[in-house]
N, C-alpha and C. Protein backbone atom coordinates (compact mmCIF):
# COMPACT_ATOMS: atom_id res chain seq x y z
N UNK A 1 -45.06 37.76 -119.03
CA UNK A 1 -46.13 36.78 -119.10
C UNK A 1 -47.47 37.51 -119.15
N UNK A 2 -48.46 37.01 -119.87
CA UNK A 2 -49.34 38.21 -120.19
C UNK A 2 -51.06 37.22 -118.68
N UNK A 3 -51.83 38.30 -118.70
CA UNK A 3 -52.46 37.90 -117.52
C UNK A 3 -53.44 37.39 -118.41
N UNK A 4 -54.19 35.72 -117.58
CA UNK A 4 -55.06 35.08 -118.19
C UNK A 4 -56.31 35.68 -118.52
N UNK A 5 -57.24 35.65 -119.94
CA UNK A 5 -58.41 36.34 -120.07
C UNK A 5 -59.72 35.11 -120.25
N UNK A 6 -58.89 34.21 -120.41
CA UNK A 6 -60.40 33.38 -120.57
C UNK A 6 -61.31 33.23 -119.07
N UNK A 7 -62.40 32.53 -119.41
CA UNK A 7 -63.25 32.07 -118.64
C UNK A 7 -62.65 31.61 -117.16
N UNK A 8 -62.17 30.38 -117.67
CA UNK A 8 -61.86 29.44 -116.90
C UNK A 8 -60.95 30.20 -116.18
N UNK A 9 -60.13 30.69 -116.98
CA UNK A 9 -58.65 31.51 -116.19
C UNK A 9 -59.17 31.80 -114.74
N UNK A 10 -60.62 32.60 -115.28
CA UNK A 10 -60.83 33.75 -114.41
C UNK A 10 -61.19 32.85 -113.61
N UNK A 11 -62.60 32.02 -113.34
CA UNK A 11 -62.99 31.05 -112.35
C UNK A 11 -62.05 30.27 -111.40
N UNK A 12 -60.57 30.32 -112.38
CA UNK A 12 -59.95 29.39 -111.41
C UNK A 12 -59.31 30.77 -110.23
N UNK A 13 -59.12 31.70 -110.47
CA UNK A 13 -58.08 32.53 -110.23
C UNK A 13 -59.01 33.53 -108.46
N UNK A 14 -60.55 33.42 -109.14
CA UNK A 14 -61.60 33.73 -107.99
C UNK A 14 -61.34 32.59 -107.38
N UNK A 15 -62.16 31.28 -107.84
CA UNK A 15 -61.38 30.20 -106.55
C UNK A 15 -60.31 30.45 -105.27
N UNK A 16 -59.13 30.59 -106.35
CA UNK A 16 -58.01 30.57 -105.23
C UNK A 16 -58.57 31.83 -104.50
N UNK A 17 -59.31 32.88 -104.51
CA UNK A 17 -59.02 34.16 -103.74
C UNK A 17 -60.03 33.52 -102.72
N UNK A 18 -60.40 32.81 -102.70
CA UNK A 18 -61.92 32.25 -102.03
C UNK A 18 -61.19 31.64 -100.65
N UNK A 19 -60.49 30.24 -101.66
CA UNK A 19 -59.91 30.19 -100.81
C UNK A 19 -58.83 30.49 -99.71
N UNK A 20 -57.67 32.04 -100.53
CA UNK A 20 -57.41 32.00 -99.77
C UNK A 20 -58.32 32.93 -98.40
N UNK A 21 -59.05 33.58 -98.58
CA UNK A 21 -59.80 34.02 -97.71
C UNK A 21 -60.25 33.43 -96.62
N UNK A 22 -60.44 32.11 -97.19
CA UNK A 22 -61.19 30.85 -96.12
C UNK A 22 -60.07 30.24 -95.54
N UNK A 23 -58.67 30.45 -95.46
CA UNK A 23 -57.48 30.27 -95.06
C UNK A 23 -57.20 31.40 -93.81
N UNK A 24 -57.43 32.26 -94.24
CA UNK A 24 -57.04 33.30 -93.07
C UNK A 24 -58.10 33.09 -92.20
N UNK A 25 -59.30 33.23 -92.90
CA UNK A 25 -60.59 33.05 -91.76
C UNK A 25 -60.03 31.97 -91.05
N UNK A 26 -59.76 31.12 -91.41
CA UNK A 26 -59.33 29.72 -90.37
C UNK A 26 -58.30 29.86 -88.90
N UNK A 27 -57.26 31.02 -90.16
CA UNK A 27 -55.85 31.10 -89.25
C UNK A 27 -56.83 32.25 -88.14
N UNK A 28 -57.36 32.94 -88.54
CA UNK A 28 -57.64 33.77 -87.50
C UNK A 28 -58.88 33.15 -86.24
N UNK A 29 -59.36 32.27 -86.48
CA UNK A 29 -60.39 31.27 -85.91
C UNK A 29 -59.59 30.41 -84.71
N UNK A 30 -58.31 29.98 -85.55
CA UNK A 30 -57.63 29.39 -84.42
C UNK A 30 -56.99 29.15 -83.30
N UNK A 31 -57.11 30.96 -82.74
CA UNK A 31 -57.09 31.34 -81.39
C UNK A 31 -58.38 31.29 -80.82
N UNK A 32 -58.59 30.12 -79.51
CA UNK A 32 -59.34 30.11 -78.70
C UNK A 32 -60.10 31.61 -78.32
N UNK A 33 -59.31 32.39 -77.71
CA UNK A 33 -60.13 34.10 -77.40
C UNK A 33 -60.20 34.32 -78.69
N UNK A 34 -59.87 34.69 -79.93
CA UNK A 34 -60.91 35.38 -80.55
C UNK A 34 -61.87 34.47 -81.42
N UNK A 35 -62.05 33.58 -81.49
CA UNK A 35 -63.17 32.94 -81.24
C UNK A 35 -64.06 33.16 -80.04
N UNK A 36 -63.28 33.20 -78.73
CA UNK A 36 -64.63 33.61 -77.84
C UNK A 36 -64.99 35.23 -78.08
N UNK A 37 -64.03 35.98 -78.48
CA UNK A 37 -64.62 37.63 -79.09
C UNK A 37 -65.69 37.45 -79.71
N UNK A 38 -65.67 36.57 -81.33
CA UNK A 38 -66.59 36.60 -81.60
C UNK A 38 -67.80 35.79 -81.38
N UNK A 39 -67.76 34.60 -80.22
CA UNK A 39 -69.18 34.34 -79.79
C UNK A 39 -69.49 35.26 -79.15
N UNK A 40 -68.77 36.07 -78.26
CA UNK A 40 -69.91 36.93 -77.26
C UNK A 40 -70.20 37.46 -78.28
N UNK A 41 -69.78 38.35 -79.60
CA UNK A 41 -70.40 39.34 -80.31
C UNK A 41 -71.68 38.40 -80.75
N UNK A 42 -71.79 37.11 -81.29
CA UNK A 42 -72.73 36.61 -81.64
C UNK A 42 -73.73 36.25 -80.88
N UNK A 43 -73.46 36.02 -79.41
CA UNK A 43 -74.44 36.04 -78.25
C UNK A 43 -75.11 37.13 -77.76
N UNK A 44 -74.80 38.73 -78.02
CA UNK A 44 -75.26 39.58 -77.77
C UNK A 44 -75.58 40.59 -79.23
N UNK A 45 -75.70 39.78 -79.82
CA UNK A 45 -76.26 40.36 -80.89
C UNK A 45 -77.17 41.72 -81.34
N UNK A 46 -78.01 42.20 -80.36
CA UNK A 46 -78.99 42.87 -80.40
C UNK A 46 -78.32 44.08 -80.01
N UNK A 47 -77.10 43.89 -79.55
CA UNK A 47 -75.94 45.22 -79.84
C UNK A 47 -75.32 45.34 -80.80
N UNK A 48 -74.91 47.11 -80.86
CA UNK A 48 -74.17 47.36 -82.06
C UNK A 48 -72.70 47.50 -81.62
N UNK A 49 -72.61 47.90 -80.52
CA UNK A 49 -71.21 48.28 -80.27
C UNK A 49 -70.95 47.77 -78.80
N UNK A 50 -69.52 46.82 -78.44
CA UNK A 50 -69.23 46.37 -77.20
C UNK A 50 -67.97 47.02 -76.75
N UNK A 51 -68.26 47.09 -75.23
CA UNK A 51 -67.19 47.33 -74.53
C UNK A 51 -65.80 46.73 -74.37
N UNK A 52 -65.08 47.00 -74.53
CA UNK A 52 -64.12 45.67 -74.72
C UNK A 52 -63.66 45.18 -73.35
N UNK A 53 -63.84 45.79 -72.18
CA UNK A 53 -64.01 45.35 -70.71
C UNK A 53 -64.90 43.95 -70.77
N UNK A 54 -66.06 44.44 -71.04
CA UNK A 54 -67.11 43.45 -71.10
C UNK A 54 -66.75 41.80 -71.80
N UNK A 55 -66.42 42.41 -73.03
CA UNK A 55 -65.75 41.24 -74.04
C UNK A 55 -64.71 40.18 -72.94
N UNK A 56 -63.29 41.01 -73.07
CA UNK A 56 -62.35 40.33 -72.00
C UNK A 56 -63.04 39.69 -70.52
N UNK A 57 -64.01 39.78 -69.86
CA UNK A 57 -64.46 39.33 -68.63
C UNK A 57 -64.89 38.50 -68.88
N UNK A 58 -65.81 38.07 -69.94
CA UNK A 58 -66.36 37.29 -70.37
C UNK A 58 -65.93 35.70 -71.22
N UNK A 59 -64.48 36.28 -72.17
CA UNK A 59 -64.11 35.45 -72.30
C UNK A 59 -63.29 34.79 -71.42
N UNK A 60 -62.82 35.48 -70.07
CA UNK A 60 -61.89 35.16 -69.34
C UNK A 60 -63.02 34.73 -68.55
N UNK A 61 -64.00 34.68 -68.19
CA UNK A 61 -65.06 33.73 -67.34
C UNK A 61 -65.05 32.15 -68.36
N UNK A 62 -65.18 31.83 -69.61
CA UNK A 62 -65.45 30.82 -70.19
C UNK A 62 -63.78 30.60 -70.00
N UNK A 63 -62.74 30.85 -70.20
CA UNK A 63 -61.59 30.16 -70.53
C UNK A 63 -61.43 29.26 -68.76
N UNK A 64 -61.81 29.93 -67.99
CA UNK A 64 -61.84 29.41 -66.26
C UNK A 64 -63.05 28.36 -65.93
N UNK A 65 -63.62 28.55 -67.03
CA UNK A 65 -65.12 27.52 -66.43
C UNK A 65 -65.47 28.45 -64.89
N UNK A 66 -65.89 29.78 -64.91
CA UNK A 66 -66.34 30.56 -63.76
C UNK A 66 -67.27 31.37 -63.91
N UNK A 67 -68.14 32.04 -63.24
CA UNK A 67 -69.21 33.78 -63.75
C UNK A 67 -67.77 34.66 -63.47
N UNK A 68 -68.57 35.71 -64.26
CA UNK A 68 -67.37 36.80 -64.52
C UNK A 68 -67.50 37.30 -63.17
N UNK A 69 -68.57 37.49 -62.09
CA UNK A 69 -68.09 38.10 -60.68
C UNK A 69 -67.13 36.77 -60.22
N UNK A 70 -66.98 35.76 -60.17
CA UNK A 70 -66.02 34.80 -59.39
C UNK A 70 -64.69 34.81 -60.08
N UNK A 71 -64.51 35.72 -61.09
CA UNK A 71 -63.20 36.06 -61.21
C UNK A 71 -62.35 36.67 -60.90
N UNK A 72 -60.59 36.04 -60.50
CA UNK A 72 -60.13 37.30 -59.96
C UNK A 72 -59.27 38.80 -60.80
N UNK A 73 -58.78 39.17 -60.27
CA UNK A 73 -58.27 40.62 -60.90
C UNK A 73 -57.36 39.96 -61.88
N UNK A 74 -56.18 38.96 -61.75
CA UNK A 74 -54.99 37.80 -62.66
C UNK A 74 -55.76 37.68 -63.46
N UNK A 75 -57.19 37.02 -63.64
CA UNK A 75 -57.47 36.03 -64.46
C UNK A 75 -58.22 37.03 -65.65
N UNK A 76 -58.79 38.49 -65.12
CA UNK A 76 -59.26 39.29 -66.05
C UNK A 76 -58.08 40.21 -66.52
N UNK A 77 -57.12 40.27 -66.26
CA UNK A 77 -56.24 40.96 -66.64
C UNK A 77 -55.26 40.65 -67.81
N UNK A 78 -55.30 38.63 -67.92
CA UNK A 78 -54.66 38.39 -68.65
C UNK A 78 -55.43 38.60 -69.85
N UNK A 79 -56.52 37.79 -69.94
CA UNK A 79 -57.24 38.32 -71.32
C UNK A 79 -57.14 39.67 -71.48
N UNK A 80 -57.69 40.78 -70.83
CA UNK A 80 -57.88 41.92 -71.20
C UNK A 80 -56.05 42.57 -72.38
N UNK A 81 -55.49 42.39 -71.46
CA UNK A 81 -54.12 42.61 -72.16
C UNK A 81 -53.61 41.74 -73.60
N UNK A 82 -54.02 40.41 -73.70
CA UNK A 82 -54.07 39.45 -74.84
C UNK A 82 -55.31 39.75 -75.94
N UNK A 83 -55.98 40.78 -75.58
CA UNK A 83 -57.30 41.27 -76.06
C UNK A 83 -56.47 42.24 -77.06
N UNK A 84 -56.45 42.93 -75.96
CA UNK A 84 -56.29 44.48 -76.35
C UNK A 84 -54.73 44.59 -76.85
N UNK A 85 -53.77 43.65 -76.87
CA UNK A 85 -52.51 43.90 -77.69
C UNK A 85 -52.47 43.21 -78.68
N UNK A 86 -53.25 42.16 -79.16
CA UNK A 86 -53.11 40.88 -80.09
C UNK A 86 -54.11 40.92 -80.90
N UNK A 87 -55.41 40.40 -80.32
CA UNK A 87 -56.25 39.88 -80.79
C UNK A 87 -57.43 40.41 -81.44
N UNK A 88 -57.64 41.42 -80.52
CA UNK A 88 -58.89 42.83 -81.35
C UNK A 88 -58.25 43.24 -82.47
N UNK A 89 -56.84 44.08 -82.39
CA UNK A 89 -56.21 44.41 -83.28
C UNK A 89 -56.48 43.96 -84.62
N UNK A 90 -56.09 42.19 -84.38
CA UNK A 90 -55.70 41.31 -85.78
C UNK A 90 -57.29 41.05 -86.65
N UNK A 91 -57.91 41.16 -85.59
CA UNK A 91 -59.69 40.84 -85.96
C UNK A 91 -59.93 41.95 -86.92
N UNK A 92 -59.81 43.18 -85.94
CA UNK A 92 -59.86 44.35 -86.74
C UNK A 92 -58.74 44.85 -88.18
N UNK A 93 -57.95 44.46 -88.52
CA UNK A 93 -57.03 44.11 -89.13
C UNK A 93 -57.79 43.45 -90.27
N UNK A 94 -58.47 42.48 -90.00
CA UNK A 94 -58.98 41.08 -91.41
C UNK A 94 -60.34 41.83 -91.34
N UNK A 95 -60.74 42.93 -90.94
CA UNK A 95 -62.31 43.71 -91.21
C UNK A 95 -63.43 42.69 -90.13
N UNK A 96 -63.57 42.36 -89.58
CA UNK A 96 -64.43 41.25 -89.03
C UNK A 96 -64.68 42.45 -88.10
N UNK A 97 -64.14 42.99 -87.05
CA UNK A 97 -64.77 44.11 -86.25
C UNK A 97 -63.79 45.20 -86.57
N UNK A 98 -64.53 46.34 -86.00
CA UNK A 98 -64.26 47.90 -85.74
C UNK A 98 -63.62 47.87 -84.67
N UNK A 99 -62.44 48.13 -84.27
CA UNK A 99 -62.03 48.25 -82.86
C UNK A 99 -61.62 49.76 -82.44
N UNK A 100 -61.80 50.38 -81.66
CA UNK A 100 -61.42 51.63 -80.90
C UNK A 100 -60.64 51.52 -79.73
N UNK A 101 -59.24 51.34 -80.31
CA UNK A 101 -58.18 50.60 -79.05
C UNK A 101 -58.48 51.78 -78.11
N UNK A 102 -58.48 53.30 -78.34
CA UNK A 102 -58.64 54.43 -77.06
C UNK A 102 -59.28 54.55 -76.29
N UNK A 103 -60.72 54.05 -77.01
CA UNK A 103 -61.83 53.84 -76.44
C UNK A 103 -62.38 52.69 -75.52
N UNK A 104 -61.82 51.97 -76.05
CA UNK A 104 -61.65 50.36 -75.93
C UNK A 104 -63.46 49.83 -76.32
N UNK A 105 -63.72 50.26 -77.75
CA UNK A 105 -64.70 49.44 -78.10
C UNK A 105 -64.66 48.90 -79.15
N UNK A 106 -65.79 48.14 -79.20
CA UNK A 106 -65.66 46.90 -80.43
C UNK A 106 -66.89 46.83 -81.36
N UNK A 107 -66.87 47.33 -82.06
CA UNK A 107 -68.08 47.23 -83.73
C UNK A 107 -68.18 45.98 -84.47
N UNK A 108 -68.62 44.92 -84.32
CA UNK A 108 -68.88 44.01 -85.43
C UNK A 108 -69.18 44.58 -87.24
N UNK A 109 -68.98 43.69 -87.99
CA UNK A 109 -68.63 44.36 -89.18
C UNK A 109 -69.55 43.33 -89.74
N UNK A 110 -70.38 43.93 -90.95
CA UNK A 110 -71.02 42.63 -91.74
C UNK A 110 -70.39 41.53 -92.10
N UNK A 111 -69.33 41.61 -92.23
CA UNK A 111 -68.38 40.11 -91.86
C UNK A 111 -68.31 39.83 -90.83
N UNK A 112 -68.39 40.15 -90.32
CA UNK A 112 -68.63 39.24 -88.73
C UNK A 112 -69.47 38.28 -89.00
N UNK A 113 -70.61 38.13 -89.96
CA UNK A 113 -71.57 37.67 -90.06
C UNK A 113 -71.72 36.36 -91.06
N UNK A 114 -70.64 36.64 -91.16
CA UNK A 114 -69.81 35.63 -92.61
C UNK A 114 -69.28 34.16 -91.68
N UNK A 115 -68.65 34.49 -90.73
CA UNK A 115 -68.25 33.75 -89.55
C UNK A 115 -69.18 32.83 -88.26
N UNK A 116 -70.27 33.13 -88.54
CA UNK A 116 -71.07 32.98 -87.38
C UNK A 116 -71.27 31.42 -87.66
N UNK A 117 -71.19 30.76 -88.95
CA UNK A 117 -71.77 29.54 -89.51
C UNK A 117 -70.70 28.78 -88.64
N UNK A 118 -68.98 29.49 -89.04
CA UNK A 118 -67.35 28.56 -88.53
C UNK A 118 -67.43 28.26 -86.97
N UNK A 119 -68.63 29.67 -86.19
CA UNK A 119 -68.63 29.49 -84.87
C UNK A 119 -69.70 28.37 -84.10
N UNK A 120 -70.39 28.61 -84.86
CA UNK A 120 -71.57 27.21 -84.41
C UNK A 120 -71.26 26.14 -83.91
N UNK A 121 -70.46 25.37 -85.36
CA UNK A 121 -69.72 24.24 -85.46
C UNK A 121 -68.97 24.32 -84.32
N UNK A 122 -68.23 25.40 -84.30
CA UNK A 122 -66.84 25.37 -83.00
C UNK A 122 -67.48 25.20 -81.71
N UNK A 123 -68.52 25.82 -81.35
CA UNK A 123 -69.06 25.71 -80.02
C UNK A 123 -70.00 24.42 -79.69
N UNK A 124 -70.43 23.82 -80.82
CA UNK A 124 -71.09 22.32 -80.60
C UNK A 124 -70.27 21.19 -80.83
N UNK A 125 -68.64 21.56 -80.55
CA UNK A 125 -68.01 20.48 -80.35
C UNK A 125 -66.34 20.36 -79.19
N UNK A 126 -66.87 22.02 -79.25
CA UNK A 126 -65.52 22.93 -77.81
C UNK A 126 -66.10 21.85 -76.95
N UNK A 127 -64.99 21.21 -76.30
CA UNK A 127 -64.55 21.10 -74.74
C UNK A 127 -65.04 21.88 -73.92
N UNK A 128 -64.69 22.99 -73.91
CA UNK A 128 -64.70 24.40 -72.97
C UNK A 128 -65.72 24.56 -72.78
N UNK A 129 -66.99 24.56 -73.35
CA UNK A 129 -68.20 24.98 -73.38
C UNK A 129 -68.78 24.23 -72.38
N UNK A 130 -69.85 24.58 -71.37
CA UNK A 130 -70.37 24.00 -70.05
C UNK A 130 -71.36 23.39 -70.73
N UNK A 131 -71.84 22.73 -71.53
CA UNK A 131 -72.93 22.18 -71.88
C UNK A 131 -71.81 21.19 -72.05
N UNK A 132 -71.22 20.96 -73.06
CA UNK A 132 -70.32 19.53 -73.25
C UNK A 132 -69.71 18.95 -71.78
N UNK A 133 -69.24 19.94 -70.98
CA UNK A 133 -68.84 19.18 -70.03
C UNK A 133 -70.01 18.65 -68.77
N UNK A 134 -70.76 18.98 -69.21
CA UNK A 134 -72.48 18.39 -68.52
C UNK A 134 -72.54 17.18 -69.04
N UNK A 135 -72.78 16.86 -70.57
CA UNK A 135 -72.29 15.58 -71.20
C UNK A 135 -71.55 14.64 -70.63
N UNK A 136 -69.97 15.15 -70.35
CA UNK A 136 -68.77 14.05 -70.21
C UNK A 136 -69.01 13.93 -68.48
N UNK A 137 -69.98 14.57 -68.20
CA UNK A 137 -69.78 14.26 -66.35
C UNK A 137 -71.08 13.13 -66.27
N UNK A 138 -71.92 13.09 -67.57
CA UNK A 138 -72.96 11.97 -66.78
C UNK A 138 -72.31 10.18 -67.03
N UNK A 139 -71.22 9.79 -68.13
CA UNK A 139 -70.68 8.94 -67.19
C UNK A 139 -69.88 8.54 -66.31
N UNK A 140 -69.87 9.22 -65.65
CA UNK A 140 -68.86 9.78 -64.66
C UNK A 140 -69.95 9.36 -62.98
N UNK A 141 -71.07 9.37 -63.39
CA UNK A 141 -72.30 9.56 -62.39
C UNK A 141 -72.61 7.62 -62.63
N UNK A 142 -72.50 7.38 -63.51
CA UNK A 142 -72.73 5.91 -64.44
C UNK A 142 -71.68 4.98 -63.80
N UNK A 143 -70.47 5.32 -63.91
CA UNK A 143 -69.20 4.54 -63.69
C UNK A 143 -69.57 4.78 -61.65
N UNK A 144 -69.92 6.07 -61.12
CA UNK A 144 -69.80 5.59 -59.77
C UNK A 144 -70.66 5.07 -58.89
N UNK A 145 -72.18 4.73 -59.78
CA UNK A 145 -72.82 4.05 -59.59
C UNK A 145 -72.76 2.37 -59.75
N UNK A 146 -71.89 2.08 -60.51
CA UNK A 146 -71.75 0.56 -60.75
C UNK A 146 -70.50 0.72 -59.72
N UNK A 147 -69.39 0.88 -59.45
CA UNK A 147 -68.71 0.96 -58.24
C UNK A 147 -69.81 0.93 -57.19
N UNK A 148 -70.19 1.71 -56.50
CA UNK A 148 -71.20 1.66 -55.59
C UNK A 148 -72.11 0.02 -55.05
N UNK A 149 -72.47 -0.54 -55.98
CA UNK A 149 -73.41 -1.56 -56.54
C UNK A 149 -72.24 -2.99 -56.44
N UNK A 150 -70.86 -2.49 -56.94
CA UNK A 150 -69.98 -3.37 -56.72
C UNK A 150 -69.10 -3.82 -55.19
N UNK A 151 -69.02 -2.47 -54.67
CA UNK A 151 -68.54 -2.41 -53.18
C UNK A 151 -69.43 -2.93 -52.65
N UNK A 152 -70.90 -2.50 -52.55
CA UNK A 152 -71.17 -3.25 -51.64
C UNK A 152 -71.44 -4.94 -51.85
N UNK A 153 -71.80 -5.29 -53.11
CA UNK A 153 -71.58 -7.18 -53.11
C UNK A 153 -70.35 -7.42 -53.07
N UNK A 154 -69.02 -6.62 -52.83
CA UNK A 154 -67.78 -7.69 -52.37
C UNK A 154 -68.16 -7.11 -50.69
N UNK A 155 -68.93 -6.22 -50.15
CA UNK A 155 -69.23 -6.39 -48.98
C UNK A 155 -69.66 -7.54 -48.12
N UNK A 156 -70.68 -7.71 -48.97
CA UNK A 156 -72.28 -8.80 -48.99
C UNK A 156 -71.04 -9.84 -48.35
N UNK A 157 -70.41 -9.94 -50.03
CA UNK A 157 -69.53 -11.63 -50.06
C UNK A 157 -68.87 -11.36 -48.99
N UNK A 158 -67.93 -10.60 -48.09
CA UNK A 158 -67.09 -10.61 -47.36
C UNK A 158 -67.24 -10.67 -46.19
N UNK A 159 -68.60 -10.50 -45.26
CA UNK A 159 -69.53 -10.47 -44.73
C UNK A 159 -70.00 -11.63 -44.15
N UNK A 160 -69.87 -12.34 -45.16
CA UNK A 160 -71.13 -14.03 -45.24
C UNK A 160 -72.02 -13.80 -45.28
N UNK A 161 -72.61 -12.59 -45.89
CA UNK A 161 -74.23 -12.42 -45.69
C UNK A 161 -74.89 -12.74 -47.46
N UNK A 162 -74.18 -12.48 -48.12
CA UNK A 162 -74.74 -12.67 -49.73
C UNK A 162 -74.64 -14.42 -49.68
N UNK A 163 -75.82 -15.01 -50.36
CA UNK A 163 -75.98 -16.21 -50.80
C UNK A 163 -74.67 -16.73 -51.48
N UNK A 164 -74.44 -17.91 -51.60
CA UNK A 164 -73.61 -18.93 -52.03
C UNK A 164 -73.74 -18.56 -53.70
N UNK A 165 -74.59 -17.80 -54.09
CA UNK A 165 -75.04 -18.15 -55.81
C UNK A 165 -73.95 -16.72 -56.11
N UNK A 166 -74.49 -15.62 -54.94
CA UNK A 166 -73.84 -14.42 -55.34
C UNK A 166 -72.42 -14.07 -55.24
N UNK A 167 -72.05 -14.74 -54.10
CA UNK A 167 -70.35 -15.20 -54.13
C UNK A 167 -69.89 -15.48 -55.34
N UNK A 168 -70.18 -16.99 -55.84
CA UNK A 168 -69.61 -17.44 -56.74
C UNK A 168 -69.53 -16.95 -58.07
N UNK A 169 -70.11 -15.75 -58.33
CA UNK A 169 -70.72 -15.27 -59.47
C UNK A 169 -70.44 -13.69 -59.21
N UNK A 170 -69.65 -13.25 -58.43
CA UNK A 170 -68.91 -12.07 -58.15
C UNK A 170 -68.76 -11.62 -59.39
N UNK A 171 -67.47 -11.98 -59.71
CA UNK A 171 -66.97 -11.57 -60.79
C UNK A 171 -67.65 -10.89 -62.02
N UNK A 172 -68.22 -12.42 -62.39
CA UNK A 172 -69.22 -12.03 -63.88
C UNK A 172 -70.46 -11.18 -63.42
N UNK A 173 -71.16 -11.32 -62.28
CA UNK A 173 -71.77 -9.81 -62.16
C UNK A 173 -71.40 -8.24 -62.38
N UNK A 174 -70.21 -8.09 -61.85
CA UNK A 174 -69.17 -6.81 -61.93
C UNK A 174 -68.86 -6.73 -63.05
N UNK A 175 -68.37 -7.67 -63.71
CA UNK A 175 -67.91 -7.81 -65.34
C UNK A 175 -68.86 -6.96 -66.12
N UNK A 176 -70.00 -7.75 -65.68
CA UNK A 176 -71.02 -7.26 -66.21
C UNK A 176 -71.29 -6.25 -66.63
N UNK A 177 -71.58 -6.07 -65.25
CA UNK A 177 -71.92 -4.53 -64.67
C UNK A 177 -71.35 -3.17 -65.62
N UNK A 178 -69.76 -3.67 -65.43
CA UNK A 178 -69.22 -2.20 -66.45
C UNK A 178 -69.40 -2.64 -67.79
N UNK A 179 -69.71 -3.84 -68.58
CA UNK A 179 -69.74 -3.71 -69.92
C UNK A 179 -70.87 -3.21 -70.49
N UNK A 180 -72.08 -3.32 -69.28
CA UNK A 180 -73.26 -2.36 -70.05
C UNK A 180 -73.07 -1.37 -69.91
N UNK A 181 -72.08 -0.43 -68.83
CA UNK A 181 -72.33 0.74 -68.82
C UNK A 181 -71.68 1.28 -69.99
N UNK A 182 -70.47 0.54 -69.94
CA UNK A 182 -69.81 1.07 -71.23
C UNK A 182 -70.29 1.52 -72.46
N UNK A 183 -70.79 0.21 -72.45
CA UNK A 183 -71.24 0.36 -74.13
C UNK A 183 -72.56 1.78 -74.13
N UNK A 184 -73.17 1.57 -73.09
CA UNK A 184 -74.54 2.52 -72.98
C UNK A 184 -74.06 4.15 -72.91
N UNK A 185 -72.90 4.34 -72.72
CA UNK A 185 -72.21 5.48 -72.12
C UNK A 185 -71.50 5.69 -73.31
N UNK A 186 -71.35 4.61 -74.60
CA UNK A 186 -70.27 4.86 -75.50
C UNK A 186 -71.46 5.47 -76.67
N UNK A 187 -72.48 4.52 -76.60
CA UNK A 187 -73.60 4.90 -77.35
C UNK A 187 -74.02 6.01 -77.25
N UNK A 188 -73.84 6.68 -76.15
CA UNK A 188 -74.88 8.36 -75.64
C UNK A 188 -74.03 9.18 -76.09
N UNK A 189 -72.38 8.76 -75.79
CA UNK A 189 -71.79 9.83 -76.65
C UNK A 189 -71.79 10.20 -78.40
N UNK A 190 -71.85 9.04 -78.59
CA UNK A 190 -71.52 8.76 -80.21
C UNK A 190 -72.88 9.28 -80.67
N UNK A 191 -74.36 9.32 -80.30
CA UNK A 191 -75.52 9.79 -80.81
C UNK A 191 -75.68 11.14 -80.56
């Protein structure tokens, strides 16, 4: 079969290499740690070369929701070893960093830089990340404030001390109560 020479041939044939490139970038994206490899590389940018101690503590502080001193020896050990047998390797492998398994350091590669756009996205919509979970805890503050507000008028009512109007109207107050939060809490997320 003879190899295509036209135009188009060619355009279609770069395509596919495009994409598959943007295929591996993906497959390799889709481990949680090396995605966090390469945010710290993108958070400390103003370096050329990382420790890979440093790297592993760090991502093993974000995978715990902890600072890297409140970690214990287990929890840095597992990354460090999932680092350093798997994941630097495979990074270094697809050119994205320089790794020096002897050394144990880590070179970002001008591709690294190719990636930084896939990581953005990933970190302004991670779970994991302590800013989102700052988000999902304020209705959480919402919901135990209308509890609060609710205990005490089935207090009131239980009591005999709340008026005859507020008794009778229990219910649809409380009702109430959570359908604004809802919606106000559904709205803050969705904007």
């Amino acid at each position: 079969m003879s190899t295509p020479s036209s135009p188009v041939a060619e355009n279609l044939e770069t395509s596919m290499d495009r994409s598959l490139e943007r295929d591996e970038l993906f497959h390799l994206l889709q481990n949680g740690r090396r995605r966090g490899v390469l945010r710290y590389i993108h958070d400390n940018a103003d370096e050329s070369v990382f420790e890979m101690r440093d790297i592993a503590e760090q991502v093993a502080a974000w995978e715990n929701g902890k600072s890297v001193a409140q970690l214990t020896s287990d929890e840095r050990q597992r990354v460090y070893i999932a680092l350093y047998q798997g994941h630097l390797p495979k990074l270094d492998e697809a050119g994205i960093v320089e790794y020096d398994q002897s050394r144990g350091r880590v070179e970002p590669t001008p591709l690294a830089g190719r990636v930084e756009r896939y990581l953005t996205v990933e970190s302004a919509t991670d779970d994991s990340t302590p800013e989102r979970r700052d988000d999902l805890s304020t209705p959480v503050w919402y919901y135990g404030g209308a509890t609060l507000v609710s205990t005490a008028l089935l207090a009131t009512v239980a009591l005999g001390v709340a008026p005859a109007l507020v008794a009778g109207s229990l219910a649809t107050i409380v009702t109430g109560l959570f359908v604004a939060i809802t919606l106000g809490v559904k709205y803050r997320l969705l904007s």
